[in-house]
Protein backbone atom coordinates (compact mmCIF):
# COMPACT_ATOMS: atom_id res chain seq x y z
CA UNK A 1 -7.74 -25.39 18.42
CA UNK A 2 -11.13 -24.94 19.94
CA UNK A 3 -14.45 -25.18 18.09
CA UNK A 4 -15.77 -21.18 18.99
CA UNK A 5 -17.54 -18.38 18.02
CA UNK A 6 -14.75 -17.61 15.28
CA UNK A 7 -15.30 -20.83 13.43
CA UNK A 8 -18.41 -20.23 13.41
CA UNK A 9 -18.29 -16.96 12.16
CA UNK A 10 -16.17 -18.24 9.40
CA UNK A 11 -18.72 -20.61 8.02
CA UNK A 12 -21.80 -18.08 8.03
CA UNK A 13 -19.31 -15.62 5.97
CA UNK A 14 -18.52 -18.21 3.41
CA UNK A 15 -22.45 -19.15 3.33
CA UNK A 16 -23.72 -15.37 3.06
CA UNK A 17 -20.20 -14.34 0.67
CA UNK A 18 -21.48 -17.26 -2.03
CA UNK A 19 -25.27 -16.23 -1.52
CA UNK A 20 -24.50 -12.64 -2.26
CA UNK A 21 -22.53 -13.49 -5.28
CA UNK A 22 -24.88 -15.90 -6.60
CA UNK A 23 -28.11 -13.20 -6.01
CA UNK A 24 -25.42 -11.00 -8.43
CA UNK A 25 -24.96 -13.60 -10.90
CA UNK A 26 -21.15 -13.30 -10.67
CA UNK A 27 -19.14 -15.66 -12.03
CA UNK A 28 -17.08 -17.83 -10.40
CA UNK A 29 -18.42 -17.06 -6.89
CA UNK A 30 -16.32 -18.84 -5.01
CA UNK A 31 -13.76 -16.49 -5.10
CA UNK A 32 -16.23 -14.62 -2.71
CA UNK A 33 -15.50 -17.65 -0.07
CA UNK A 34 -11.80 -17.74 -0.47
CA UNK A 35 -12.06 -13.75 0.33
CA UNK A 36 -14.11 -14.49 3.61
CA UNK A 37 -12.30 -16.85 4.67
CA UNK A 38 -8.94 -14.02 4.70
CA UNK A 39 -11.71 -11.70 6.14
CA UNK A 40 -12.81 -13.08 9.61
CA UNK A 41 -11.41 -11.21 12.51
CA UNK A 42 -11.62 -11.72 16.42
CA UNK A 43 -12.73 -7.98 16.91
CA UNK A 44 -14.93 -5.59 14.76
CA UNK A 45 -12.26 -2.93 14.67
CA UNK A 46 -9.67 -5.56 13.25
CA UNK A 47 -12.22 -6.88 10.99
CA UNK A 48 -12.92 -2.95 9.84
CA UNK A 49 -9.33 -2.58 9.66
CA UNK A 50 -8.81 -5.85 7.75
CA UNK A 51 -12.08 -4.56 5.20
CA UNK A 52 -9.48 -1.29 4.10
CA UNK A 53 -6.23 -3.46 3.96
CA UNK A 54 -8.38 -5.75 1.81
CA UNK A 55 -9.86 -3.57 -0.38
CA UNK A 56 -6.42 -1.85 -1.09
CA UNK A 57 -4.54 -5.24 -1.44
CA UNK A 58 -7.23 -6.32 -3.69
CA UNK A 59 -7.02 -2.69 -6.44
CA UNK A 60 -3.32 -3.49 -6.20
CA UNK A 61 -3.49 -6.76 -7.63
CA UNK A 62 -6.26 -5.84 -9.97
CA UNK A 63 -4.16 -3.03 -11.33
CA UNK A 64 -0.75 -4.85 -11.91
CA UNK A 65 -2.77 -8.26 -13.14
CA UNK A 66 -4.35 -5.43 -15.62
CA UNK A 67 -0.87 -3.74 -16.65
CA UNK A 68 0.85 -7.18 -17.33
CA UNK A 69 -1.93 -8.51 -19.58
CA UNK A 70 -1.99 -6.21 -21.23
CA UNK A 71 1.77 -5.17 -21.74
CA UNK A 72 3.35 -8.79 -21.51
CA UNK A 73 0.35 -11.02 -20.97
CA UNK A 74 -0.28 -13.99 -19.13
CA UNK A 75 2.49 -16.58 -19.72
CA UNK A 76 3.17 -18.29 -16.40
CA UNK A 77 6.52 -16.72 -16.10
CA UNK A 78 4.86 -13.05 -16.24
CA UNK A 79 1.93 -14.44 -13.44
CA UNK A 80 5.19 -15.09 -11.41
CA UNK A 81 6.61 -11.95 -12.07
CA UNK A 82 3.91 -10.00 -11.48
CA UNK A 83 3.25 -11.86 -8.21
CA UNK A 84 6.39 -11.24 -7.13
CA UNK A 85 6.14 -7.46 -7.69
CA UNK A 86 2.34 -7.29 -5.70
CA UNK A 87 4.12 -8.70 -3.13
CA UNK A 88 6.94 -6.31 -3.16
CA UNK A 89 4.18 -3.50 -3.33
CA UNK A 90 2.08 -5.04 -0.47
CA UNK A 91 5.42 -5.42 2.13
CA UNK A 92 6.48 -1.83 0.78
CA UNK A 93 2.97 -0.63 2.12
CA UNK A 94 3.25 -2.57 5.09
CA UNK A 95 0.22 -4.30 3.97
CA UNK A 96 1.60 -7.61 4.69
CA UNK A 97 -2.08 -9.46 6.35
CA UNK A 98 -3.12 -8.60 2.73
CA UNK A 99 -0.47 -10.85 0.09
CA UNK A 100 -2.64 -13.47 0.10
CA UNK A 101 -5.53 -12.20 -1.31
CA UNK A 102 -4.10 -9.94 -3.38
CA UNK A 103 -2.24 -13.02 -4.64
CA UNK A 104 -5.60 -14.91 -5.34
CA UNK A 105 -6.89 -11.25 -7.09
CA UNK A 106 -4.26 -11.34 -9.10
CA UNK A 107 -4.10 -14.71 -10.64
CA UNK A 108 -8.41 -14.85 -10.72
CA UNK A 109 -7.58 -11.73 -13.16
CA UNK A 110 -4.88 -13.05 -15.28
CA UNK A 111 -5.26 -16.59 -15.85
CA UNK A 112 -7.96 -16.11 -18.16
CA UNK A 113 -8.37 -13.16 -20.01
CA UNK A 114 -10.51 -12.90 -23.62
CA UNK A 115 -12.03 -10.28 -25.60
CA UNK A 116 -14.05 -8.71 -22.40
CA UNK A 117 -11.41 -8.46 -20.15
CA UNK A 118 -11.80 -5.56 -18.56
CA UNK A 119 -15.34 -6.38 -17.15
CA UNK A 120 -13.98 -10.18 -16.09
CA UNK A 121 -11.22 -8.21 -14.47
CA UNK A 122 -13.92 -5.94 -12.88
CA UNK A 123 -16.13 -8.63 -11.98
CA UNK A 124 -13.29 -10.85 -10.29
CA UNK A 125 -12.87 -7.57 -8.10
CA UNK A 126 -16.60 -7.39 -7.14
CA UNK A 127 -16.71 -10.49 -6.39
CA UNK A 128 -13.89 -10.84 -3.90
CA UNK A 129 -15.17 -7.48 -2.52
CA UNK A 130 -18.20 -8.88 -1.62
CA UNK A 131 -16.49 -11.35 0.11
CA UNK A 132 -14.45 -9.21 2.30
CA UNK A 133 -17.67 -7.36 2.93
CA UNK A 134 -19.80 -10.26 4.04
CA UNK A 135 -17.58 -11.30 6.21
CA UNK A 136 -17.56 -7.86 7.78
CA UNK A 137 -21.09 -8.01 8.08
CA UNK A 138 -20.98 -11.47 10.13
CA UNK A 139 -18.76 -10.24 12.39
CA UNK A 140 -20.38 -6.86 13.00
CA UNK A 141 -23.93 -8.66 13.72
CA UNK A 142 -22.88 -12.55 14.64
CA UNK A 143 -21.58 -13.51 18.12
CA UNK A 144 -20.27 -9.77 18.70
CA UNK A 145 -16.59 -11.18 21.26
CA UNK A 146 -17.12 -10.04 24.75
CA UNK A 147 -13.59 -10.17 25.90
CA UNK A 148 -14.39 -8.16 29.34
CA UNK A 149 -15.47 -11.31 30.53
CA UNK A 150 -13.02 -13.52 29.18
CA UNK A 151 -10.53 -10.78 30.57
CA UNK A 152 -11.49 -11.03 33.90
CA UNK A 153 -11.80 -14.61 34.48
CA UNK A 154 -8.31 -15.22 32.44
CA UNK A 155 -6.90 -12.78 35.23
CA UNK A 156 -8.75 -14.72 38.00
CA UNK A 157 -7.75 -17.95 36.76
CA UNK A 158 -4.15 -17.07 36.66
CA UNK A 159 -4.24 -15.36 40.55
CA UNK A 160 -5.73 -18.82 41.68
CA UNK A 161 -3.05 -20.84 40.09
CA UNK A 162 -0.49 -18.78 41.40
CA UNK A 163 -1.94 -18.36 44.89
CA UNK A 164 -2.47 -22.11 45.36
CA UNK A 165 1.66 -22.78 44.66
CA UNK A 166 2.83 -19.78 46.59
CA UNK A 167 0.93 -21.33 49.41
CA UNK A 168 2.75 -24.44 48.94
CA UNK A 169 5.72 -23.33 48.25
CA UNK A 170 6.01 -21.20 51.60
CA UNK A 171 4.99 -24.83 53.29
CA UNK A 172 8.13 -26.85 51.67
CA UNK A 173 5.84 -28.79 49.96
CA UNK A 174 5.89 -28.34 46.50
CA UNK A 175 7.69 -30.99 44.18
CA UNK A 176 10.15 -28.99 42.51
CA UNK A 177 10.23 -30.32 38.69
CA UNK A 178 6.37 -29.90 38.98
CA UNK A 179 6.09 -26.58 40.35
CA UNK A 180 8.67 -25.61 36.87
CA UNK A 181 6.37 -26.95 34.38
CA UNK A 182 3.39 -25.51 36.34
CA UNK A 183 5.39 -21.68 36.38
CA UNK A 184 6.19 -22.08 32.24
CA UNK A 185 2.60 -23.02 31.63
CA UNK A 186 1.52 -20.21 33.92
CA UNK A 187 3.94 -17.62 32.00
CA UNK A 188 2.34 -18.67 28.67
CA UNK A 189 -1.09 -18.19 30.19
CA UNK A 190 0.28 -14.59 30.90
CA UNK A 191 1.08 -14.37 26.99
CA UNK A 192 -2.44 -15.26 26.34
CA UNK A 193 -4.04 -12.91 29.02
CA UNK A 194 -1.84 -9.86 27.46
CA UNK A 195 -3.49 -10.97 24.30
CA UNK A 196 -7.05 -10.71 25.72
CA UNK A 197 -6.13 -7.21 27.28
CA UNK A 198 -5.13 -6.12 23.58
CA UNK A 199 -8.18 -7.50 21.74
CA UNK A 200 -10.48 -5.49 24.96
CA UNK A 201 -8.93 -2.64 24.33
CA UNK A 202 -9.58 -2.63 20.20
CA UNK A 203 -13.54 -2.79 20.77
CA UNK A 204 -14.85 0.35 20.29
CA UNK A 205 -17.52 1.98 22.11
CA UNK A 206 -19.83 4.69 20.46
CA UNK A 207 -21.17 6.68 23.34
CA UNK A 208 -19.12 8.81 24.98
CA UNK A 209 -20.07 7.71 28.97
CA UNK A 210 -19.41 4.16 28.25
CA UNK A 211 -15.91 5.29 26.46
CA UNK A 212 -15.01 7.06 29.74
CA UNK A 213 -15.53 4.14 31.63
CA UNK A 214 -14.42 1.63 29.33
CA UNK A 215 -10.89 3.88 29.90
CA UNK A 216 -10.75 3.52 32.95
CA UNK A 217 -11.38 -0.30 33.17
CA UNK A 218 -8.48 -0.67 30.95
CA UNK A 219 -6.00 0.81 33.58
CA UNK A 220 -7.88 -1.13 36.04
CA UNK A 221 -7.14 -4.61 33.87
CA UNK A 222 -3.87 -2.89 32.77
CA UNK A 223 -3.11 -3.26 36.94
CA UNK A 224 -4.46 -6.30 37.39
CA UNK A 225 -1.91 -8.25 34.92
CA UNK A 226 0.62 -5.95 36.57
CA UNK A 227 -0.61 -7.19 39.94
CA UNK A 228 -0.74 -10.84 38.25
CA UNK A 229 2.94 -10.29 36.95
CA UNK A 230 4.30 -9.32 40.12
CA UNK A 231 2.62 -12.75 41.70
CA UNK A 232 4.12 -14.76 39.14
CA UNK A 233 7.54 -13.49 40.03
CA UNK A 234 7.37 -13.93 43.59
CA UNK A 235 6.26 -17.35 42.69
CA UNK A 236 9.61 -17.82 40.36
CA UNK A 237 11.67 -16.44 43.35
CA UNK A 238 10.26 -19.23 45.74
CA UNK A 239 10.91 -21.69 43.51
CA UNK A 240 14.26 -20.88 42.41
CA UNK A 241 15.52 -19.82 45.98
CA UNK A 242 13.73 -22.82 47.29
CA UNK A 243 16.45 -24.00 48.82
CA UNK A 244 18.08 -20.96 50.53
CA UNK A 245 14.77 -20.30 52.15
CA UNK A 246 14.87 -23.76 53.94
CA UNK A 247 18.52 -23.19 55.37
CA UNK A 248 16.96 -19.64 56.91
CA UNK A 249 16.16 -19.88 60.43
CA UNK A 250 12.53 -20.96 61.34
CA UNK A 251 11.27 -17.46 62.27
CA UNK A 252 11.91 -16.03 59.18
CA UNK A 253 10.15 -19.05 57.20
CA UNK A 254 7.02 -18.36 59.36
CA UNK A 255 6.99 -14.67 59.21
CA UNK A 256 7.33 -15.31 54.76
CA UNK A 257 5.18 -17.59 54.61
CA UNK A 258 2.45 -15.53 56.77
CA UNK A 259 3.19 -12.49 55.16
CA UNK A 260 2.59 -14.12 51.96
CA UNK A 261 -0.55 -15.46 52.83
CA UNK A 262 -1.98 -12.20 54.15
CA UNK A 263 -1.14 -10.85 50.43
CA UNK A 264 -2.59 -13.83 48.28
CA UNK A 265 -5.94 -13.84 50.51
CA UNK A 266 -6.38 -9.87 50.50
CA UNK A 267 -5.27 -10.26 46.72
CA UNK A 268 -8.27 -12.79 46.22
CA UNK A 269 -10.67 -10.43 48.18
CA UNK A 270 -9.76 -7.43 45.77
CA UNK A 271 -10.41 -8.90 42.24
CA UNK A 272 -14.15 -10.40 44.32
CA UNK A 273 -14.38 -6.55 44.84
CA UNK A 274 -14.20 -5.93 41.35
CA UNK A 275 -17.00 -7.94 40.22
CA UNK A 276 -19.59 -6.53 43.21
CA UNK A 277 -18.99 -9.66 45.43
CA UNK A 278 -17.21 -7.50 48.17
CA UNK A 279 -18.85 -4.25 49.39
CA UNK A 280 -17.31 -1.57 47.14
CA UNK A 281 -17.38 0.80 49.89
CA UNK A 282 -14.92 -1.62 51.98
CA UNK A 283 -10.86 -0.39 51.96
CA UNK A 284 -9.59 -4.18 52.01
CA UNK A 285 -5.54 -2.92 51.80
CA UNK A 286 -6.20 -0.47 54.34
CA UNK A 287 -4.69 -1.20 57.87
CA UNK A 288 -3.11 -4.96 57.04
CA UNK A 289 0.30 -5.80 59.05
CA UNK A 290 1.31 -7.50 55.62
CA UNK A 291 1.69 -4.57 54.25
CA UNK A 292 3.76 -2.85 56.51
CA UNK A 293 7.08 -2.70 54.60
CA UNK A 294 9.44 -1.72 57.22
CA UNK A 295 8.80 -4.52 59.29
CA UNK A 296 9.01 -6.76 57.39
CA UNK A 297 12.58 -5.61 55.77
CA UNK A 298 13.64 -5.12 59.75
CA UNK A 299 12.40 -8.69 59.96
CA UNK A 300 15.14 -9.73 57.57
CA UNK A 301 17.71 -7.63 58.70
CA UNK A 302 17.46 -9.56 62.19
CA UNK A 303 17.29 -12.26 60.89
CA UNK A 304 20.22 -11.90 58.56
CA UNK A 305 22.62 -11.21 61.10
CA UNK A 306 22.21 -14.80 62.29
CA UNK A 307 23.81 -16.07 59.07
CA UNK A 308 27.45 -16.79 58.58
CA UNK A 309 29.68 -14.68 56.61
CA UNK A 310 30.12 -17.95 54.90
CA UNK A 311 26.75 -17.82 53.45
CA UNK A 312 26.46 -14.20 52.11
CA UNK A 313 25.09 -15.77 48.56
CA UNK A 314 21.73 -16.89 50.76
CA UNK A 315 21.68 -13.19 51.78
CA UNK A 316 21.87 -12.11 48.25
CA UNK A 317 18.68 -14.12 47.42
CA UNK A 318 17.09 -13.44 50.48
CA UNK A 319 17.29 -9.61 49.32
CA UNK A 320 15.64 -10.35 46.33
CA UNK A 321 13.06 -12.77 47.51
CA UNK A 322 11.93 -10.06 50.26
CA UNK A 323 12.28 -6.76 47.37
CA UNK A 324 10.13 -8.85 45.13
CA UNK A 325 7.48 -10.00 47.93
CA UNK A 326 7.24 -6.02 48.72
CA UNK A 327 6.79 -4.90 45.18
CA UNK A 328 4.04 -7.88 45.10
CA UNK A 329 2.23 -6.07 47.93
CA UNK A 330 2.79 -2.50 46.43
CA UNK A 331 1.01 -3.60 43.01
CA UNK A 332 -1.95 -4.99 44.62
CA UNK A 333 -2.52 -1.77 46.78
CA UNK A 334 -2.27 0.13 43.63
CA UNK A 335 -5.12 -2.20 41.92
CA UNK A 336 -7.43 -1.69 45.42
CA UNK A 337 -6.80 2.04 45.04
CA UNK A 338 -8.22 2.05 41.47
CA UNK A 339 -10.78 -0.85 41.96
CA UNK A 340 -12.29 1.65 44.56
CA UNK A 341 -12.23 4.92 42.52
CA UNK A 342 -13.23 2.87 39.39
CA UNK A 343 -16.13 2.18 41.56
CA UNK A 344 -16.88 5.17 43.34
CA UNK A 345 -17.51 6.92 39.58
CA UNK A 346 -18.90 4.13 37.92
CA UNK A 347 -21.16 3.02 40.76
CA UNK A 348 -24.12 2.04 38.00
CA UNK A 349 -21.62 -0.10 35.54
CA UNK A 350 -22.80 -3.52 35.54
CA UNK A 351 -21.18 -6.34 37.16
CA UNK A 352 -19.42 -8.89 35.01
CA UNK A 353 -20.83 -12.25 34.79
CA UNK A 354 -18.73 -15.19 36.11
CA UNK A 355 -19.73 -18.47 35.26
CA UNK A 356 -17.18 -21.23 36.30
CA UNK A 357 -15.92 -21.57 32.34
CA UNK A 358 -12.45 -20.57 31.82
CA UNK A 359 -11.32 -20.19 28.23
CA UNK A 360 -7.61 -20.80 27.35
């Protein structure tokens, strides 16, 4: 785990959740920590949603820690019962992020009851209220995430990996048990960008012309894992056909490995494009041989002929290795197509940042 913004945010909600509930004079304030602590979210809209799941975890807890003290009271065995049946409520609500808290609601309530125990019960409630609340607060105002950024440079990241060992794969020159840790790594780092994409798209935006563009840049980023995606697998087809490819003849090595390069570069060029480092007006797909389809299946079928019957398996690989290499180079004219009308209505959107930090 990395020290960030989210540790952070934790320890400001504990220190403003035990503030507030000592300015109250509640009792037992930190119960107010323990519910911060549950509270802190990576987005504001989790965090909001987390603040209603919370808040209804928490009355259920109060209400059956109530009921049982009253009805059976507070024997351990009736604690575990009753935590058993909050649970059971909580999964039957699908309120599962909230068990925990409700669990800590419920045993704050019942452990000690005495002659006032409806205002201790109501004042346990408060006070882990305020706790969910505070840490609402911190992460409406502290270190608001800015996962646009991240998103971007995650995707960038993960096109530069992936260019640099299609490169040397085409050459022959990768070491093979190498290149397969490298590709398992890279498909986690695919898990993680996916994760990014979800946590962009959960911020909300409150006027309606940055909601219409903030739309649109999520098809744009939606592509440009797609585009990532279909780089990855070309990579994985390399590597496992690694082989094969060798025992083709030398004219169709050249003509891959060229073809590939033409992609990876003009690839390169169109996520620079994105971030105003290209001209926008510029059509970088437009008009580039290594995207002419056609020739380059025709440029396999030739070359196909030339191997024996005896080897139709290579030719089975070969098919896929060229199929996947095309759908490569369909994906990233796609993301060109919408970089440029992303650009040609937003032409005032600011330019994202790109410092040479990428986070994992």
């Amino acid at each position: 785990m990395k020290f960030g913004a989210r540790i952070l945010k934790t320890g400001i909600a504990i220190i403003l959740s035990l503030f507030l509930a000592q300015l109250l004079e509640l009792p037992s304030p930190v119960f107010a920590g323990i519910a911060a602590i549950f509270a802190v979210q990576p987005t504001i809209y989790r965090s909001y949603l987390t603040v209603i799941e919370q808040i209804q975890g928490n009355i259920i807890g109060a209400i059956i820690a109530v009921l049982f003290v009253l009805t059976l009271g507070n024997n351990f065995f009736i604690i575990g019962l009753a935590a058993i049946l909050v649970i059971a409520i909580n999964l039957k609500l699908k309120l599962e992020n909230t068990i925990s808290l409700s669990l800590v609601m419920l045993i704050a309530i019942m452990v000690t009851p005495g002659d006032d125990f409806f205002e201790f019960a109501l004042l346990r409630f408060t006070t882990i209220i305020i706790g969910v609340i505070a840490a609402f607060i911190v992460n409406l105002v502290f270190f608001p995430p800015k996962y646009e950024k991240k998103l971007y440079q995650k995707n960038a990241f993960l096109n530069e990996e992936i260019s640099k060992w299609i490169r040397i794969s085409t050459r022959h020159a990768s070491e093979h048990q190498l290149l397969k840790e490298d590709i398992e790594k890279l498909g986690e780092g695919m898990i993680k960008l996916e994760n990014l994409f979800i946590m962009y798209e959960e911020e909300r935006n409150y006027f309606k012309k940055h909601s219409l563009a903030k739309s649109r840049k999520l098809v744009v980023y939606r592509q440009m894992i797609t585009t990532n995606k279909a780089a990855l697998d070309t990579l994985k087809r390399l590597h496992r056909y690694e082989n094969e490819t060798h025992q083709m003849p030398e004219g169709f090595q050249e003509a891959i490995q060229e073809h590939l390069d033409c992609i990876i570069n003009l690839h390169e060029q169109v996520m620079l494009k994105y971030i105003g480092k290209i001209n926008p007006e510029v059509t970088i797909i437009e008009g580039h041989d290594c995207f002419n389809k056609k020739e380059l299946l025709e440029l396999f079928l030739v070359h196909q002929n030339r191997i024996t019957h005896a080897d139709d398996q290579i030719q089975y690989h070969m098919i896929q290795l060229v199929a996947v290499i095309m759908e490569y180079g369909e994906q990233l004219e796609h993301l060109d197509r919408l970089i440029s009308s992303f650009q040609s209505y937003h032409k005032d959107d600011k330019h994202i940042y790109v410092d040479s930090t990428i986070e994992d």
